[in-house]
PDB file of N, CA and C in Angstrom:
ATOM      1  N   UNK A   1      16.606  16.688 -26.030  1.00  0.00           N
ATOM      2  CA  UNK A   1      17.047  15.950 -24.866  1.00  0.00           C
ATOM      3  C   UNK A   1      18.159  14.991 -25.262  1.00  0.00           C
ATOM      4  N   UNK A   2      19.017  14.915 -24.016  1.00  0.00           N
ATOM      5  CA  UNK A   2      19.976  13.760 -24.329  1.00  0.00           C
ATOM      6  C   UNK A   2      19.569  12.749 -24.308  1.00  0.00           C
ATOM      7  N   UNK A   3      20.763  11.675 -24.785  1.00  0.00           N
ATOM      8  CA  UNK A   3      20.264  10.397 -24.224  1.00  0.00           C
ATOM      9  C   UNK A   3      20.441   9.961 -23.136  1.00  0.00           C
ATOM     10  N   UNK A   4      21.434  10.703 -22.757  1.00  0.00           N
ATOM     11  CA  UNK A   4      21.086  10.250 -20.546  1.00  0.00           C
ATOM     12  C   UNK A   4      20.050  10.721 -20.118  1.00  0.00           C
ATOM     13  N   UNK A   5      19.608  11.885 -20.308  1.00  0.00           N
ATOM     14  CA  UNK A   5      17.950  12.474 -19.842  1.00  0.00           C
ATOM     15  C   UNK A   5      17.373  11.456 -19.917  1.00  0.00           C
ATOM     16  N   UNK A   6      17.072  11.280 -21.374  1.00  0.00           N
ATOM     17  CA  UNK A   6      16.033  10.422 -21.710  1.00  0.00           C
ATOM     18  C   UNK A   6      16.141   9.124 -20.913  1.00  0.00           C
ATOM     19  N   UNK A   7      16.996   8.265 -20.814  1.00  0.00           N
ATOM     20  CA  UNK A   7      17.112   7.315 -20.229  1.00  0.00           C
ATOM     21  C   UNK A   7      17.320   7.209 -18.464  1.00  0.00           C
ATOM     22  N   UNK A   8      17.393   8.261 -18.138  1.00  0.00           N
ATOM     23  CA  UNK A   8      17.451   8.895 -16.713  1.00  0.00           C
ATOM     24  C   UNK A   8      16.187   9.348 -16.255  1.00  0.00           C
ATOM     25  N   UNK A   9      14.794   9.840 -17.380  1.00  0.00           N
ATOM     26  CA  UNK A   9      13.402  10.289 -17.138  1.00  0.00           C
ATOM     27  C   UNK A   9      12.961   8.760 -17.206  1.00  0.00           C
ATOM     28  N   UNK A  10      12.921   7.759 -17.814  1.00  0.00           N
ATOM     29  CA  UNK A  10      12.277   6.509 -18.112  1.00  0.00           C
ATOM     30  C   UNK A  10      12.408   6.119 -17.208  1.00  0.00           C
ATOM     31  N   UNK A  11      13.788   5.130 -16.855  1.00  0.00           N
ATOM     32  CA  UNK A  11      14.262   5.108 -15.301  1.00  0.00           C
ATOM     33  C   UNK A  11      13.683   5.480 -14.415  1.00  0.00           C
ATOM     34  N   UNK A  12      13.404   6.608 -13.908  1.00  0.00           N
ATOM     35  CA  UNK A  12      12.924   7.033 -12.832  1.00  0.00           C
ATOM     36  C   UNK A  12      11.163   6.781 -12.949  1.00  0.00           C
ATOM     37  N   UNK A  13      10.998   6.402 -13.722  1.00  0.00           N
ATOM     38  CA  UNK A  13       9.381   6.688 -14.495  1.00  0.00           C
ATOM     39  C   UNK A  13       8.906   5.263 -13.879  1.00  0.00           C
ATOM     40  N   UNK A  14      10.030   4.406 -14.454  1.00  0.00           N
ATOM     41  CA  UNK A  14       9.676   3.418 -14.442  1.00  0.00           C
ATOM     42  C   UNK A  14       9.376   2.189 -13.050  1.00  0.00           C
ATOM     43  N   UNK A  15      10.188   3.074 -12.442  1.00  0.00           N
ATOM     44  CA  UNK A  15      10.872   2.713 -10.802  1.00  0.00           C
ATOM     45  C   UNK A  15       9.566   2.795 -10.435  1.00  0.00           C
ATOM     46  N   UNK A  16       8.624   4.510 -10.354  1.00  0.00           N
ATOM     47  CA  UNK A  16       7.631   4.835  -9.479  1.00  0.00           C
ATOM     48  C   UNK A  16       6.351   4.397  -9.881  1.00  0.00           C
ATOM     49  N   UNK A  17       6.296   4.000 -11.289  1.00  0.00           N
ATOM     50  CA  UNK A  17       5.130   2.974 -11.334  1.00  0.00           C
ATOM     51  C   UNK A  17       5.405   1.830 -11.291  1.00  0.00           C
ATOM     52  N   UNK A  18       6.445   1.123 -10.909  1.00  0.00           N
ATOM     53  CA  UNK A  18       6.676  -0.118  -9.943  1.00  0.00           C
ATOM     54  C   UNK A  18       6.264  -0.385  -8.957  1.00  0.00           C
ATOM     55  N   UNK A  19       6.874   0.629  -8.104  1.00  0.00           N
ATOM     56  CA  UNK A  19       6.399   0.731  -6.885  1.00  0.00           C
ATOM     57  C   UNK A  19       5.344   1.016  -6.500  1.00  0.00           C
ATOM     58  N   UNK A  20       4.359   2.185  -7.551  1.00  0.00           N
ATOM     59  CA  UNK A  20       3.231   2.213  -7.190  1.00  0.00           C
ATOM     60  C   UNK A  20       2.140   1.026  -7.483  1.00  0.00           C
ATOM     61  N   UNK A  21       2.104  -0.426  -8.462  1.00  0.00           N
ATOM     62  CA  UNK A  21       1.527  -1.325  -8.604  1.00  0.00           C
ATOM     63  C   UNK A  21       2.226  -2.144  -7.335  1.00  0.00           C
ATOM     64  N   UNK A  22       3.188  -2.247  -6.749  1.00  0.00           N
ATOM     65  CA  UNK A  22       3.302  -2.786  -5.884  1.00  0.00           C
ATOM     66  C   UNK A  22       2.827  -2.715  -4.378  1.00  0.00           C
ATOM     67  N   UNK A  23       2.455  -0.940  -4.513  1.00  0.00           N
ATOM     68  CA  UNK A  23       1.772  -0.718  -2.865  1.00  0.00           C
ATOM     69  C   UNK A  23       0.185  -0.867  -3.323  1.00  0.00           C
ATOM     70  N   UNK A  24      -0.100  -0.819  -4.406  1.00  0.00           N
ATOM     71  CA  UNK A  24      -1.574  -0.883  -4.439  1.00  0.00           C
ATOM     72  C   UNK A  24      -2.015  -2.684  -4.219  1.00  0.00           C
ATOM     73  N   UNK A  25      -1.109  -3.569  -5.154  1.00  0.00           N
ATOM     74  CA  UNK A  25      -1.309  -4.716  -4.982  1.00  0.00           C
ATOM     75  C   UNK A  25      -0.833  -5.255  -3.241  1.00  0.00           C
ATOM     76  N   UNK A  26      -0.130  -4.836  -2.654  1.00  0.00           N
ATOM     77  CA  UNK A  26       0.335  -5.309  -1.386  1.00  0.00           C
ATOM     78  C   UNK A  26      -1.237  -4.862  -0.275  1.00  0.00           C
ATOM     79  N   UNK A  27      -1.374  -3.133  -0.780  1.00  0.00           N
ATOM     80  CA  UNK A  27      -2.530  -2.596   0.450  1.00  0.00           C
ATOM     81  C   UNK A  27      -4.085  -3.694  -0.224  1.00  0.00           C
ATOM     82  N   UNK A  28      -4.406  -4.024  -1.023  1.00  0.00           N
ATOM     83  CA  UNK A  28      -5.104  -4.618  -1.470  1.00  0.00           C
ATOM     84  C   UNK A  28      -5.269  -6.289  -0.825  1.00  0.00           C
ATOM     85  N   UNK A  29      -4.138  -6.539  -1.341  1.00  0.00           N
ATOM     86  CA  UNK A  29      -3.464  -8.079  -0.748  1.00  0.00           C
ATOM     87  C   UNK A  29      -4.166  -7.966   1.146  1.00  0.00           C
ATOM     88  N   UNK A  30      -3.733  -7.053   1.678  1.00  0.00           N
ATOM     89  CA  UNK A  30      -3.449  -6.681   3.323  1.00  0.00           C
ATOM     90  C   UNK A  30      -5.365  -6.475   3.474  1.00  0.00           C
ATOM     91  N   UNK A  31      -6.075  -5.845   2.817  1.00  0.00           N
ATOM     92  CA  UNK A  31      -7.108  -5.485   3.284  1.00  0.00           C
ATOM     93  C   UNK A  31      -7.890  -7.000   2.732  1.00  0.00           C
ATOM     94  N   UNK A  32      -7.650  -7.449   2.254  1.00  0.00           N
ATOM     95  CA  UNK A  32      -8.395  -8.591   1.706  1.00  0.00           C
ATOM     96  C   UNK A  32      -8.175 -10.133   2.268  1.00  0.00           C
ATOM     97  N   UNK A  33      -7.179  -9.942   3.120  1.00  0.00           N
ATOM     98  CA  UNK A  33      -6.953 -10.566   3.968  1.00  0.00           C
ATOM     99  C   UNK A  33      -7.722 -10.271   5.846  1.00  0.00           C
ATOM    100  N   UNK A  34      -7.522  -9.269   5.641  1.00  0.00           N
ATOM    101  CA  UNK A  34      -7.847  -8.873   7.405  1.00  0.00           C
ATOM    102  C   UNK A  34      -9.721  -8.681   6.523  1.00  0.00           C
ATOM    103  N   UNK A  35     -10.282  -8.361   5.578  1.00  0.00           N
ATOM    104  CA  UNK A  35     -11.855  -8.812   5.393  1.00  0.00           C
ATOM    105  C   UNK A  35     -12.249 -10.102   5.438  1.00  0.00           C
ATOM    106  N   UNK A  36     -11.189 -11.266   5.159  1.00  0.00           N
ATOM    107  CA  UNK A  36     -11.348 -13.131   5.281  1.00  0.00           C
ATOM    108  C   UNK A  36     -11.067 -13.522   6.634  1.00  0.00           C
ATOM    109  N   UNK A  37     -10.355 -12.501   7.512  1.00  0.00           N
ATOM    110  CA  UNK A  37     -10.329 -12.651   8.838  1.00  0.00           C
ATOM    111  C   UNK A  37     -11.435 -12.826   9.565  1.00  0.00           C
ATOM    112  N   UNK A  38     -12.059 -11.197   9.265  1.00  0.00           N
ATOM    113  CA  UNK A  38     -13.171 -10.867  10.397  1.00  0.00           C
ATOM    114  C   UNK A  38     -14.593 -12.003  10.125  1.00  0.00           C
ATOM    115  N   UNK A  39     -14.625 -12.175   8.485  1.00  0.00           N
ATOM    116  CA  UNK A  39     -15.700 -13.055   8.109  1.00  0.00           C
ATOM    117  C   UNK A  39     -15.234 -14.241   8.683  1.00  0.00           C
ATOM    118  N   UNK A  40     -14.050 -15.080   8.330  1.00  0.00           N
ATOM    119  CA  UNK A  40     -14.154 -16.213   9.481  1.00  0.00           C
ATOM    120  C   UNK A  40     -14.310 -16.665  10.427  1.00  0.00           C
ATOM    121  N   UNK A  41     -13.526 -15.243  11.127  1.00  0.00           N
ATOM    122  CA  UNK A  41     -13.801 -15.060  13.041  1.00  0.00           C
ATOM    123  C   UNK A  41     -15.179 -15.095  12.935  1.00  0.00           C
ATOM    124  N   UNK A  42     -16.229 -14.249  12.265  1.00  0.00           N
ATOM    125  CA  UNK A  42     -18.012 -14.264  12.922  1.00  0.00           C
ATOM    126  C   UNK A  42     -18.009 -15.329  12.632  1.00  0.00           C
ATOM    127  N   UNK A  43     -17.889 -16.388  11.462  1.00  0.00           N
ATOM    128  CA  UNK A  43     -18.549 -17.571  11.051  1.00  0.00           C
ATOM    129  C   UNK A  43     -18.173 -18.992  12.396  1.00  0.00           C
ATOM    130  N   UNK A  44     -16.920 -18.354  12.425  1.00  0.00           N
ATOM    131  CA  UNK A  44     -16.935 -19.143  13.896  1.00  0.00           C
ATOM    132  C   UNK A  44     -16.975 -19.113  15.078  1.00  0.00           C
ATOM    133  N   UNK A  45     -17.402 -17.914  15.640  1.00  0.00           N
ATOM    134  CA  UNK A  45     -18.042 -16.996  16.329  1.00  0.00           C
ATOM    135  C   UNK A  45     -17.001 -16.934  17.460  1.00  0.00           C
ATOM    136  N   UNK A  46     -15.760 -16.147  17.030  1.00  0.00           N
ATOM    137  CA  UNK A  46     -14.840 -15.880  17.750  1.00  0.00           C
ATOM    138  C   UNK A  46     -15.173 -14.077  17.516  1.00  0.00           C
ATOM    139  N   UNK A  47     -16.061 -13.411  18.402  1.00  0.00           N
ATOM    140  CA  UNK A  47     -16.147 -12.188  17.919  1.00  0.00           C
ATOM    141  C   UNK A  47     -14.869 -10.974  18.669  1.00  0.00           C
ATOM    142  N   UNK A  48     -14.001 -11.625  19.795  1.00  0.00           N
ATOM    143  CA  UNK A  48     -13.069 -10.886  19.805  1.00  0.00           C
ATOM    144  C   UNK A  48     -11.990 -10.628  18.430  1.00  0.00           C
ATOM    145  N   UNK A  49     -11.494 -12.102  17.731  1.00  0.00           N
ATOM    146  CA  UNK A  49     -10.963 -12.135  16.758  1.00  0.00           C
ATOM    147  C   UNK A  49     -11.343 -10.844  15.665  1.00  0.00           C
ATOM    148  N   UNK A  50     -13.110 -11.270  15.605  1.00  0.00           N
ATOM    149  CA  UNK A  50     -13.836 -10.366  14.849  1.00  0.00           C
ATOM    150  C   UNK A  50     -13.259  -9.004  14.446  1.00  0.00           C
ATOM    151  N   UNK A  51     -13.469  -8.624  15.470  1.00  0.00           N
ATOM    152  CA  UNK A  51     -13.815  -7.255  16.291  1.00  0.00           C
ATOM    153  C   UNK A  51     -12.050  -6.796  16.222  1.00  0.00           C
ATOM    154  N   UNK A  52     -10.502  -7.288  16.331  1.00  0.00           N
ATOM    155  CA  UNK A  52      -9.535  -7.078  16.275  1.00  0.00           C
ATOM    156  C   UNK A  52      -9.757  -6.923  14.980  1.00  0.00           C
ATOM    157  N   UNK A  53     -10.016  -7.603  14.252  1.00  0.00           N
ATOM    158  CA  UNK A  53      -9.385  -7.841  12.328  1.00  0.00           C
ATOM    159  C   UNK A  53     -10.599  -6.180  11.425  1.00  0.00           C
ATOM    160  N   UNK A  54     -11.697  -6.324  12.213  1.00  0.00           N
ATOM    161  CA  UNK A  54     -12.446  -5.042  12.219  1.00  0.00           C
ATOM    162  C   UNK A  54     -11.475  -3.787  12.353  1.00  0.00           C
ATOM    163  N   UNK A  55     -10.968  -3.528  13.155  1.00  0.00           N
ATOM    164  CA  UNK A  55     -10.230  -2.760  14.085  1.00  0.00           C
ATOM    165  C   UNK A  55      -8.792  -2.562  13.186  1.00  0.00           C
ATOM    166  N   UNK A  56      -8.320  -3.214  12.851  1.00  0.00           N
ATOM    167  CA  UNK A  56      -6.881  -3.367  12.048  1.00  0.00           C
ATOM    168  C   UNK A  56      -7.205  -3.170  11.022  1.00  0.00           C
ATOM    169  N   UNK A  57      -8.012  -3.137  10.183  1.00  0.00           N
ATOM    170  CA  UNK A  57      -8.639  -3.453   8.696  1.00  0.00           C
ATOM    171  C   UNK A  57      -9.211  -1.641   8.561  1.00  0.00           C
ATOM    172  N   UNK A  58      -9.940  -1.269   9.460  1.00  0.00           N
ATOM    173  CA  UNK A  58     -10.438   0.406   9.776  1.00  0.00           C
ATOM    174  C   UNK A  58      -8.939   0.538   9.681  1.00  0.00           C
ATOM    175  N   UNK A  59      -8.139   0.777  10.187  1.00  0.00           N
ATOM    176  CA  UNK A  59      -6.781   1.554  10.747  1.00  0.00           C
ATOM    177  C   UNK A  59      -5.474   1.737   9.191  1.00  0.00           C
ATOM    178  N   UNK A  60      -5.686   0.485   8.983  1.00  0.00           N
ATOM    179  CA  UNK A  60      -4.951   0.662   7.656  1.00  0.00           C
ATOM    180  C   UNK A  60      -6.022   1.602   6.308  1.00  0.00           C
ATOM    181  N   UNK A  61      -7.110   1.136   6.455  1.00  0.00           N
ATOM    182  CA  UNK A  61      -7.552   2.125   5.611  1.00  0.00           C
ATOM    183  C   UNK A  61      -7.788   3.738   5.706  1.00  0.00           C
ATOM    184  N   UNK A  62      -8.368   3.903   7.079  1.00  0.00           N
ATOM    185  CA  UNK A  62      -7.690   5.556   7.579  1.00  0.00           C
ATOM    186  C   UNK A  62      -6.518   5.968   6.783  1.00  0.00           C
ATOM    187  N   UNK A  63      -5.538   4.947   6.838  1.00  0.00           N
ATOM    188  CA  UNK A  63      -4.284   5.546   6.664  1.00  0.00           C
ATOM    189  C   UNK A  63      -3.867   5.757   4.909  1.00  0.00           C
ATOM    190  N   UNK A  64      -4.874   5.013   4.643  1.00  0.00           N
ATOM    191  CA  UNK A  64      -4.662   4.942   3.062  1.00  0.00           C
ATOM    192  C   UNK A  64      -5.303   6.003   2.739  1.00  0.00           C
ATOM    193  N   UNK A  65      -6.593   6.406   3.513  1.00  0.00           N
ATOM    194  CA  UNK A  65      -7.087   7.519   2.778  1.00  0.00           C
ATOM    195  C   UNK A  65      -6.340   8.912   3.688  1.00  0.00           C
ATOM    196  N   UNK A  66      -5.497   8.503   4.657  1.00  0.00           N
ATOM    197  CA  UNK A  66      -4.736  10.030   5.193  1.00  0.00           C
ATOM    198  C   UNK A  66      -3.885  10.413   4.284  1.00  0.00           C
ATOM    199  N   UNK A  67      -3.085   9.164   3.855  1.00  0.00           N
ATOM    200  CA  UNK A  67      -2.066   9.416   2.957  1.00  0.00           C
ATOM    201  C   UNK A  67      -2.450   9.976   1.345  1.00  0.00           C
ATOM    202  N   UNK A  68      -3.334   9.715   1.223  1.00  0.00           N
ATOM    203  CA  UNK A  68      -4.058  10.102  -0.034  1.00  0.00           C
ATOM    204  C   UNK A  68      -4.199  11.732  -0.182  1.00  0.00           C
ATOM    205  N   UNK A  69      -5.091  12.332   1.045  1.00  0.00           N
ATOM    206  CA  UNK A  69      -5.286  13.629   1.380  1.00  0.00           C
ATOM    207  C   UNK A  69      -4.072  14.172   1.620  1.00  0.00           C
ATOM    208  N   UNK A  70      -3.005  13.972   2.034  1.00  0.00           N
ATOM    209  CA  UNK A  70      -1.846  14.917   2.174  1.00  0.00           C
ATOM    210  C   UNK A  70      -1.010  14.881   0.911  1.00  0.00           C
ATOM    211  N   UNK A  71      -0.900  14.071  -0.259  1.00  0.00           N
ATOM    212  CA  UNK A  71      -0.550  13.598  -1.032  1.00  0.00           C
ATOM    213  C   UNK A  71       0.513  12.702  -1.380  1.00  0.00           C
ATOM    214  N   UNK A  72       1.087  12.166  -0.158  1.00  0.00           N
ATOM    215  CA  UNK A  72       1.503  11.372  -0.242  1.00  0.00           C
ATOM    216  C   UNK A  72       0.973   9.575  -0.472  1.00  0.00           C
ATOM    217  N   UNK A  73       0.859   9.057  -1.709  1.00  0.00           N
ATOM    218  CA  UNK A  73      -0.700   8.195  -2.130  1.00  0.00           C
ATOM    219  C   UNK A  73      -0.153   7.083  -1.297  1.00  0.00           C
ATOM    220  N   UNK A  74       1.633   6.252  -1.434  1.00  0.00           N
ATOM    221  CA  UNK A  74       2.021   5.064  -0.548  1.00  0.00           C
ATOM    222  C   UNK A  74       2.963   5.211  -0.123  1.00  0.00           C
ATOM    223  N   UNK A  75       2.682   5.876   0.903  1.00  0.00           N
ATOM    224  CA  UNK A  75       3.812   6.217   1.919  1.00  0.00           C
ATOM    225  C   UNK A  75       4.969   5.204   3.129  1.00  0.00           C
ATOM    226  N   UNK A  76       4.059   3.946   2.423  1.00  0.00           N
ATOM    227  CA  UNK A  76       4.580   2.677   3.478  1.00  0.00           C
ATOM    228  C   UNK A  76       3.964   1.398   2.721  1.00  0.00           C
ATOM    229  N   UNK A  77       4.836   0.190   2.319  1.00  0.00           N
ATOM    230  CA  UNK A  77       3.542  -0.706   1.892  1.00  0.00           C
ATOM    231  C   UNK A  77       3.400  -1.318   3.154  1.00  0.00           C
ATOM    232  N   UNK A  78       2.054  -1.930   3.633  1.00  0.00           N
ATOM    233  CA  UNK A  78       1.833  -2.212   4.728  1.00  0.00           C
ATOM    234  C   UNK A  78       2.558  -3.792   4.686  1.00  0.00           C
ATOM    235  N   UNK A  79       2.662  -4.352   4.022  1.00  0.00           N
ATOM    236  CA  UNK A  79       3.202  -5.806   4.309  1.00  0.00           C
ATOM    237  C   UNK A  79       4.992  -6.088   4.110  1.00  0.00           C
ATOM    238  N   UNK A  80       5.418  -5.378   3.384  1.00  0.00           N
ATOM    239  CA  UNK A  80       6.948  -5.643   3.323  1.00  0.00           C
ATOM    240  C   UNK A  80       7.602  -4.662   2.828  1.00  0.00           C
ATOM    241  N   UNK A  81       9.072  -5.017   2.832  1.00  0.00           N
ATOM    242  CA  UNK A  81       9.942  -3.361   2.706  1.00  0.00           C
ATOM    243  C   UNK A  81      10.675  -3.111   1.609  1.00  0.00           C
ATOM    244  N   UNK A  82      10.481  -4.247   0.521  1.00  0.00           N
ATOM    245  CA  UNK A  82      10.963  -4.570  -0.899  1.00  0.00           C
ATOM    246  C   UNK A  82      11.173  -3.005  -1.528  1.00  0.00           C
ATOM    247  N   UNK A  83      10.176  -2.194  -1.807  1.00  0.00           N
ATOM    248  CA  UNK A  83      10.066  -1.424  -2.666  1.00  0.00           C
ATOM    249  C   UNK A  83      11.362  -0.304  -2.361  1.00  0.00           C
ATOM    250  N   UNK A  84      12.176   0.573  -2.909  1.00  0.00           N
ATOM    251  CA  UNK A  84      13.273   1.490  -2.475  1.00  0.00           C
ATOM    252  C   UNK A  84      13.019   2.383  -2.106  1.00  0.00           C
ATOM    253  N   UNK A  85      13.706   3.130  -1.399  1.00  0.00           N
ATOM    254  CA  UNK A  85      13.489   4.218  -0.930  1.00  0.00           C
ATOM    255  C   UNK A  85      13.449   5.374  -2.150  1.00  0.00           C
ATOM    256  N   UNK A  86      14.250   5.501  -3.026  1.00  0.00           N
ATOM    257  CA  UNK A  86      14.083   6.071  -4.076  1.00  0.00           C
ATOM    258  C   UNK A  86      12.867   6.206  -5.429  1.00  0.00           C
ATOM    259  N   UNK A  87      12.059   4.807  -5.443  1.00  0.00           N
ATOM    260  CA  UNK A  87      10.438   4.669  -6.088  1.00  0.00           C
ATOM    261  C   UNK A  87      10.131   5.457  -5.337  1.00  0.00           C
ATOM    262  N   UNK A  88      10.124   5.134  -3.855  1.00  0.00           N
ATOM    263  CA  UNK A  88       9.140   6.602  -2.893  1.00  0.00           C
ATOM    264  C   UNK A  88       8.787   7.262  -3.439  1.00  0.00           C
ATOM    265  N   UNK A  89      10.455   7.823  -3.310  1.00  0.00           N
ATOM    266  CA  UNK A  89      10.309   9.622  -3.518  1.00  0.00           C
ATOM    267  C   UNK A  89       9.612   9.904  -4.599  1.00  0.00           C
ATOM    268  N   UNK A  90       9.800   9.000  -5.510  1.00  0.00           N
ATOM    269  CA  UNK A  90       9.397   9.247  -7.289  1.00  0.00           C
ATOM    270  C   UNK A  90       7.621   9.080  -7.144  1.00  0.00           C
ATOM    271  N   UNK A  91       7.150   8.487  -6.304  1.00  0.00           N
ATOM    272  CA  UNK A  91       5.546   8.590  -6.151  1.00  0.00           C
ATOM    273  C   UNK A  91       5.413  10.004  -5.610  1.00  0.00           C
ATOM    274  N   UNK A  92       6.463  10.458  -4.808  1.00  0.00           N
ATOM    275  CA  UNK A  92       5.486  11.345  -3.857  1.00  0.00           C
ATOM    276  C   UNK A  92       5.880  12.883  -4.573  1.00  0.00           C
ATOM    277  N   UNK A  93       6.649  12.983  -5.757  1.00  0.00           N
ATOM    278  CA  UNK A  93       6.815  13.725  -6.213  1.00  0.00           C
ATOM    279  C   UNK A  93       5.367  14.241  -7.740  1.00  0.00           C
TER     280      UNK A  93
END
């Protein structure tokens, strides 16, 4: 191998396990938040609150495990748009 390969395989290597500690720490971040939701809402017995953060908290995880089954593992981070379009591709490849 050359040394552009080589430094062109790392690169790219390096991008998609970036990005992939970044959608795991973000979907993590997101679900662990909307679980301090719903527990606060019951504790203060706002059970519509509840019952929304329930509801949002199911929906993102569906989606984590849809995306999982088709193989695409982070197809979106749920909280911000930092990561490139190019890490993407490099996960979903």
């Amino acid at each position: 191998m050359t040394t552009v390969t080589v430094r062109r395989v790392l690169a790219v290597s390096t991008r998609g396990a970036l990005a992939a500690v970044h959608h795991i720490a973000t979907s993590a971040a997101a679900l662990f938040v909307l679980a301090a939701w719903f527990v606060v809402s019951l504790i203060a017995g706002h059970a519509g609150q509840a019952i929304t953060a329930a509801a949002v908290g199911t929906l993102l995880a569906a989606e984590s495990i849809r995306a999982d089954r088709v193989g695409r593992p982070f197809p979106h981070c749920p909280m911000c748009t930092f990561a490139r379009r190019g890490a993407r591709k490099e996960i979903d490849q």
